[in-house]
N, C-alpha and C. Protein backbone atom coordinates (compact mmCIF):
# COMPACT_ATOMS: atom_id res chain seq x y z
N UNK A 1 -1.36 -4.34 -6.68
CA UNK A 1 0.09 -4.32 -6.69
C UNK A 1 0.57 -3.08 -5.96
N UNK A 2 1.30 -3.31 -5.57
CA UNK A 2 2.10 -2.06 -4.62
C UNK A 2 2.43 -1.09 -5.74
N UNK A 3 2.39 0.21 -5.08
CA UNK A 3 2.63 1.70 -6.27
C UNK A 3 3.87 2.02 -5.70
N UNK A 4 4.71 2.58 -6.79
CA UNK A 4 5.92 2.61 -6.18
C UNK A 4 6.22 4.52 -5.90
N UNK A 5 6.43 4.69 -4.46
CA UNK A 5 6.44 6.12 -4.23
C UNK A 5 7.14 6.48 -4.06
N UNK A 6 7.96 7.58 -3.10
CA UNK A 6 9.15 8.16 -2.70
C UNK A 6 10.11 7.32 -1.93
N UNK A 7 11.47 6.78 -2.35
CA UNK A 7 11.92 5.75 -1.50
C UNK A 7 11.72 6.38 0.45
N UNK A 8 11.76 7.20 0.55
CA UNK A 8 12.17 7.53 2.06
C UNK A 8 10.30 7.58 2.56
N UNK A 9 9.55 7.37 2.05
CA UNK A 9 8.01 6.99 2.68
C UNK A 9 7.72 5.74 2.09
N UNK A 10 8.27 4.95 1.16
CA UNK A 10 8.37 3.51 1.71
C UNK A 10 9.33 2.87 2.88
N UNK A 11 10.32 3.31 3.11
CA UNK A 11 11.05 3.09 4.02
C UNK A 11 10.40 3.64 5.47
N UNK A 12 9.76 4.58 5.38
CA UNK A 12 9.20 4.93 6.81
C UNK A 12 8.07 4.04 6.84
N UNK A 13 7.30 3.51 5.72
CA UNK A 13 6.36 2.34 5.97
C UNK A 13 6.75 1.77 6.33
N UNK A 14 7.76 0.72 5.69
CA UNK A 14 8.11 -0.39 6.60
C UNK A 14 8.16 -0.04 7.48
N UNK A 15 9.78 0.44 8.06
CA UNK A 15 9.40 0.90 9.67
C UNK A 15 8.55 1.16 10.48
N UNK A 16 7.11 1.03 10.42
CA UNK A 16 5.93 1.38 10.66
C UNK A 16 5.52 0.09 11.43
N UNK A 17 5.26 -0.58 9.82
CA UNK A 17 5.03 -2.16 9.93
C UNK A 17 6.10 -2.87 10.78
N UNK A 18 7.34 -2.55 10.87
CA UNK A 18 8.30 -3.39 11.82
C UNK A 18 7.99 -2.78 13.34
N UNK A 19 7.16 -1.82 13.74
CA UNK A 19 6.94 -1.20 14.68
C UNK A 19 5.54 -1.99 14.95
N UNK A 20 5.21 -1.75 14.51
CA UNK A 20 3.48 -2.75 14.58
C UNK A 20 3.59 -3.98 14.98
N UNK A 21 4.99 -4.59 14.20
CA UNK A 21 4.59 -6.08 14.67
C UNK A 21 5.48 -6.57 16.18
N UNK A 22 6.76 -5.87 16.12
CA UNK A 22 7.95 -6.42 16.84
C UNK A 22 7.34 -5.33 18.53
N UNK A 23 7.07 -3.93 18.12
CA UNK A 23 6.86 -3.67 19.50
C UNK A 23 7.62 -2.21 19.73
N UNK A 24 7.92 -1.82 20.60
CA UNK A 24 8.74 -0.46 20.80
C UNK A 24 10.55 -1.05 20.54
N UNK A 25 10.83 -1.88 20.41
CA UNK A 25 12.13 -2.72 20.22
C UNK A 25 12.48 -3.03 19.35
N UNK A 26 11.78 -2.94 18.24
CA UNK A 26 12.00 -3.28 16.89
C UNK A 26 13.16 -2.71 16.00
N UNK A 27 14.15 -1.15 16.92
CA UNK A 27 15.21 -1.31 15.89
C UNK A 27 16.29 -2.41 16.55
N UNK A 28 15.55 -3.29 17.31
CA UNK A 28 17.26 -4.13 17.88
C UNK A 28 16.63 -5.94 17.02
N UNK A 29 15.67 -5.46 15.93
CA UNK A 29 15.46 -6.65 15.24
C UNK A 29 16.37 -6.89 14.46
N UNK A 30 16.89 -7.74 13.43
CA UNK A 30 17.39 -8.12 12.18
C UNK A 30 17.26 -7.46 10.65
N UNK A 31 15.47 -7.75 11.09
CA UNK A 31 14.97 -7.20 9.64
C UNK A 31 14.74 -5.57 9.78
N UNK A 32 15.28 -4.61 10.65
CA UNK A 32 15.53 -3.33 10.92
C UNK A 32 16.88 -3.04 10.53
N UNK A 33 17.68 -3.97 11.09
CA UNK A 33 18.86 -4.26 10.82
C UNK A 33 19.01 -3.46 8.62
N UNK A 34 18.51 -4.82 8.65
CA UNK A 34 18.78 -5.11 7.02
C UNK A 34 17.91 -4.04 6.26
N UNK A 35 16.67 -3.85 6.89
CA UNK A 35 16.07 -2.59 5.91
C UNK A 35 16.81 -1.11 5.70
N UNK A 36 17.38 -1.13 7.31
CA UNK A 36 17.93 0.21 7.17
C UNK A 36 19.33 0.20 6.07
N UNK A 37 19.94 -0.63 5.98
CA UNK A 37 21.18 -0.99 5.99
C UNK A 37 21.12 -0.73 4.03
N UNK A 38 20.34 -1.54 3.54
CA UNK A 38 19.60 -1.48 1.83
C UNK A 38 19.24 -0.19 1.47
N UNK A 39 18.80 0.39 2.36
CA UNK A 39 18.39 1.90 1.84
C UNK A 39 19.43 2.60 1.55
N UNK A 40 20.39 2.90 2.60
CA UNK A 40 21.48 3.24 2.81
C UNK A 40 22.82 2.96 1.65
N UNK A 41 22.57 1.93 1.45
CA UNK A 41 23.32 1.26 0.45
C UNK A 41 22.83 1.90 -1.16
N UNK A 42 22.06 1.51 -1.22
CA UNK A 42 21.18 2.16 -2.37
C UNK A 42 20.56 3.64 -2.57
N UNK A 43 21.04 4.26 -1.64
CA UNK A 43 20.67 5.80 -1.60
C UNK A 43 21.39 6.30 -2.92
N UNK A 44 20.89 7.03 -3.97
CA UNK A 44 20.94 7.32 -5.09
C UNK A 44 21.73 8.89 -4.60
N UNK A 45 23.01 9.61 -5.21
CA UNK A 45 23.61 10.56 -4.85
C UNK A 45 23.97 11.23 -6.82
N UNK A 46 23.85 12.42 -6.70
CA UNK A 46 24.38 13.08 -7.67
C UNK A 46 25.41 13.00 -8.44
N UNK A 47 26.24 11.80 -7.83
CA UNK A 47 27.73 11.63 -8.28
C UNK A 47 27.34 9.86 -9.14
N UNK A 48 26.19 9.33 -8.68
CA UNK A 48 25.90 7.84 -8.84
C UNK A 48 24.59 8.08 -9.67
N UNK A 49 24.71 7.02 -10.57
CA UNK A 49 23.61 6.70 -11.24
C UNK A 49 23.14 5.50 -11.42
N UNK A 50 21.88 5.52 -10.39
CA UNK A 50 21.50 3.77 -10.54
C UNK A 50 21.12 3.25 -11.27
N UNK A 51 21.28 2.31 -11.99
CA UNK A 51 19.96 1.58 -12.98
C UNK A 51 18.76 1.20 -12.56
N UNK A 52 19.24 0.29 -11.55
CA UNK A 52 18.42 -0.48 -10.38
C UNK A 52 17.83 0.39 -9.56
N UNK A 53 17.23 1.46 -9.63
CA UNK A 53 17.17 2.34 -8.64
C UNK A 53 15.25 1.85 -8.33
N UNK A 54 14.61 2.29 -9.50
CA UNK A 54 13.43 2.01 -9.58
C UNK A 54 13.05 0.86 -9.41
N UNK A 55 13.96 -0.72 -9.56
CA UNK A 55 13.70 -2.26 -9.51
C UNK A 55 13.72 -2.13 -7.89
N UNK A 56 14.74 -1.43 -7.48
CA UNK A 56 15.13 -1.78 -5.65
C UNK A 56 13.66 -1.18 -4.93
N UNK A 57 13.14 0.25 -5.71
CA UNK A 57 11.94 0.91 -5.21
C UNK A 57 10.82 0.32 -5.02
N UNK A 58 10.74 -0.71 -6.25
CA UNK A 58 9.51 -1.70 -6.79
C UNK A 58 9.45 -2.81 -5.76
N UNK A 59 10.54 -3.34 -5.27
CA UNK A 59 10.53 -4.61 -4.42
C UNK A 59 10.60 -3.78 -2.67
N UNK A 60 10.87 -2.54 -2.89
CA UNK A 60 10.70 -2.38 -1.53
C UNK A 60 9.13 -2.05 -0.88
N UNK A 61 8.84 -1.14 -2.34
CA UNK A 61 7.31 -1.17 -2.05
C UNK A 61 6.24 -2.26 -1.74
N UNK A 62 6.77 -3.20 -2.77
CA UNK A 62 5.94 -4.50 -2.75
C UNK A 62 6.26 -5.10 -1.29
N UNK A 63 7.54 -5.31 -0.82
CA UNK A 63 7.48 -6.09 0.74
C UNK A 63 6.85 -5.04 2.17
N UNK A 64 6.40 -3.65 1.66
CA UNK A 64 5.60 -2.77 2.56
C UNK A 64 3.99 -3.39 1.91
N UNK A 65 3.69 -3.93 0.95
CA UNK A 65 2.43 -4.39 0.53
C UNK A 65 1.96 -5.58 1.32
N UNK A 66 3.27 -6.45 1.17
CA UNK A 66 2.80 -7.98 1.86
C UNK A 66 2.89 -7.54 2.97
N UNK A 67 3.72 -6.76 4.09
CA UNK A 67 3.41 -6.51 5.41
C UNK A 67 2.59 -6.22 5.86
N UNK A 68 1.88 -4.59 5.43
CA UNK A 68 0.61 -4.32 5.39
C UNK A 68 -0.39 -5.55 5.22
N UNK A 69 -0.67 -6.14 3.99
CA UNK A 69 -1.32 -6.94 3.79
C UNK A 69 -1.81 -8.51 5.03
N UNK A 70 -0.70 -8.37 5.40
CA UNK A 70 -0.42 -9.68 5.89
C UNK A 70 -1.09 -9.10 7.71
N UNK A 71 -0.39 -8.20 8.06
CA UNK A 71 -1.02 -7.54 8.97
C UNK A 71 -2.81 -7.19 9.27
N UNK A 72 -2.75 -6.90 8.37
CA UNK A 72 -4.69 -6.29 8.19
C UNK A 72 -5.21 -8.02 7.99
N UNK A 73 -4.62 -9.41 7.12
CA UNK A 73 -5.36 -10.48 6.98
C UNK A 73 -5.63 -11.23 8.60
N UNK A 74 -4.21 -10.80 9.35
CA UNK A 74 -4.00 -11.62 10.75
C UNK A 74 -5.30 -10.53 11.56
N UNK A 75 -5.76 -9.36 11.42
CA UNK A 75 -6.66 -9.23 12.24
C UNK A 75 -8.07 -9.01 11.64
N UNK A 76 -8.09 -9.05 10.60
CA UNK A 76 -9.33 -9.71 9.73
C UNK A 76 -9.70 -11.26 10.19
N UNK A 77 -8.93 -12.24 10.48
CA UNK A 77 -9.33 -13.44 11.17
C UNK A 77 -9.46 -13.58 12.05
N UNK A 78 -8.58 -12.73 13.04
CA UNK A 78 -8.63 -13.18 15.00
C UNK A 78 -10.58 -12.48 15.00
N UNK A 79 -10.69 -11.39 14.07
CA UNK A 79 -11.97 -11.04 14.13
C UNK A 79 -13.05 -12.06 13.95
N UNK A 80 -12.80 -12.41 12.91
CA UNK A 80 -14.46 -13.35 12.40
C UNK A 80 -13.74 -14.14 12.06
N UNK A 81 -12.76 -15.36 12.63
CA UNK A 81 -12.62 -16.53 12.75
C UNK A 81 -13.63 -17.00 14.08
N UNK A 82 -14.23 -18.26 13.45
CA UNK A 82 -14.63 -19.33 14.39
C UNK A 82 -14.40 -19.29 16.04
N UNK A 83 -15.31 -19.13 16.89
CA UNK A 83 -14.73 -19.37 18.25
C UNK A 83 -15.19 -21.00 18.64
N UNK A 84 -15.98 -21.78 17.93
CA UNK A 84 -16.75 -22.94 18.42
C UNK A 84 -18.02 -22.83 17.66
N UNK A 85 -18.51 -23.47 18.46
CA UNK A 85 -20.15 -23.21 17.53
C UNK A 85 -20.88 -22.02 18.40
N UNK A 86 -20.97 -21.48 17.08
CA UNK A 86 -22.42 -20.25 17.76
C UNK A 86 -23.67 -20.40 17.41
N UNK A 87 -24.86 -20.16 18.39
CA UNK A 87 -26.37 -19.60 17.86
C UNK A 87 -26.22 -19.06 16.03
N UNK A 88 -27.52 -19.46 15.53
CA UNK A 88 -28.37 -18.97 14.50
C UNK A 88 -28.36 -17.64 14.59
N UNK A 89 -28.86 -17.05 15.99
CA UNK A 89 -29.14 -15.72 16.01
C UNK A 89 -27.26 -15.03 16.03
N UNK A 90 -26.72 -15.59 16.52
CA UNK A 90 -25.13 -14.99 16.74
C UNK A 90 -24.68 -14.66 15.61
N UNK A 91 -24.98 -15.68 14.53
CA UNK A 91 -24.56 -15.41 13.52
C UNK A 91 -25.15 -14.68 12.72
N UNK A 92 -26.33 -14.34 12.25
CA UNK A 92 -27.21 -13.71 11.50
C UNK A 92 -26.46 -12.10 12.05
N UNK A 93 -26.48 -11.92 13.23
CA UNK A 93 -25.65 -10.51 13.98
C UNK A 93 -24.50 -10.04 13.38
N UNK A 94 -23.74 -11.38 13.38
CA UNK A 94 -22.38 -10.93 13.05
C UNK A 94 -22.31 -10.23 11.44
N UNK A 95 -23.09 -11.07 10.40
CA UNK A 95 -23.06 -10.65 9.17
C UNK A 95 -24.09 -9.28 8.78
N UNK A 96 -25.10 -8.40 9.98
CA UNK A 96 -25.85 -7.98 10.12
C UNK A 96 -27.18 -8.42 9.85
N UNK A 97 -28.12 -9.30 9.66
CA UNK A 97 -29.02 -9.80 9.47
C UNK A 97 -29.72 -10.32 10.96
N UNK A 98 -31.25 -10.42 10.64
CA UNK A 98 -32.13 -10.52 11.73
C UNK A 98 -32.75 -11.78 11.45
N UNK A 99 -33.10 -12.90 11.82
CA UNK A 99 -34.04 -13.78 12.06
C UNK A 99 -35.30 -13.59 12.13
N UNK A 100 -35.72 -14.32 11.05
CA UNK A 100 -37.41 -13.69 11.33
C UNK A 100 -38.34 -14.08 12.47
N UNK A 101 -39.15 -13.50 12.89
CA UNK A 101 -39.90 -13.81 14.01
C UNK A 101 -40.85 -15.22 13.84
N UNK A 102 -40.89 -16.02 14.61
CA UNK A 102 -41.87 -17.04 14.48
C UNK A 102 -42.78 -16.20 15.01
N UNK A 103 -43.86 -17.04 14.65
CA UNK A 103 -45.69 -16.43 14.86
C UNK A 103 -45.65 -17.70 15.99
N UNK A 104 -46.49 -16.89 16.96
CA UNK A 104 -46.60 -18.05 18.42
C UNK A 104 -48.21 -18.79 17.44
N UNK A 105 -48.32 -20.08 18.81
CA UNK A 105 -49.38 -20.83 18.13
C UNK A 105 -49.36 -21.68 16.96
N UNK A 106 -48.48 -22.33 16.50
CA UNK A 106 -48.14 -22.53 14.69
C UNK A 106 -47.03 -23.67 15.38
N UNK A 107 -46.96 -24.24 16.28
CA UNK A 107 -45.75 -25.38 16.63
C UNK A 107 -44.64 -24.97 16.59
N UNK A 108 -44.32 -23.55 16.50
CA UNK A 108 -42.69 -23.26 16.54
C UNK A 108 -42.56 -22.50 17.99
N UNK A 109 -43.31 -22.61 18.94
CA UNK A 109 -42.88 -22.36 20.41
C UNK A 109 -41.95 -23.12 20.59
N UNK A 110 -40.83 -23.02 21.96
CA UNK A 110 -39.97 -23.78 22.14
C UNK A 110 -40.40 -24.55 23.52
């Protein structure tokens, strides 16, 4: 579960993650738009006392969790997803493992 930390370094996470995915352009997105816009709104001042302060912290952390998350799963697959069929030996590689040697003479020449 997402830990809930200082609102202004979850907010620079996201922004991170909206930088990661959208590109160097990402404050002319929507959801830059709206993140900045919630913080702002919800900025806790000496004169205000939120209730909601810690619920808004909790859900902001958590949608820097699924981003993150969601980010690291999309290149966890482009990695070791399927390209077609591979070799025995390709694969034994990929998971680190070796194929054992056939013994010549014994019918397993090719």
């Amino acid at each position: 579960m997402a830990s809930v930390g200082c609102p202004l370094r979850v907010c620079r996470g996201i922004l991170k993650e909206l930088r990661a995915q959208c590109g160097h352009k990402y404050q002319e997105s929507m959801a830059y738009t709206f993140v900045m816009e919630q913080f702002r709104k919800n900025q806790v001042t000496s004169e205000k006392l939120c209730r909601a302060q810690q619920e808004l912290l909790h859900q902001a952390a958590t949608y820097l969790c699924l981003l993150r998350s969601t980010r690291m799963h999309l290149a966890l697959h482009e990695e070791y997803h399927g390209k077609g069929e591979s070799k025995p030996e390709d694969v034994a590689k990929l998971v680190g493992l070796r194929l054992p040697q056939q013994p010549g003479g014994k019918g397993w020449e090719n």
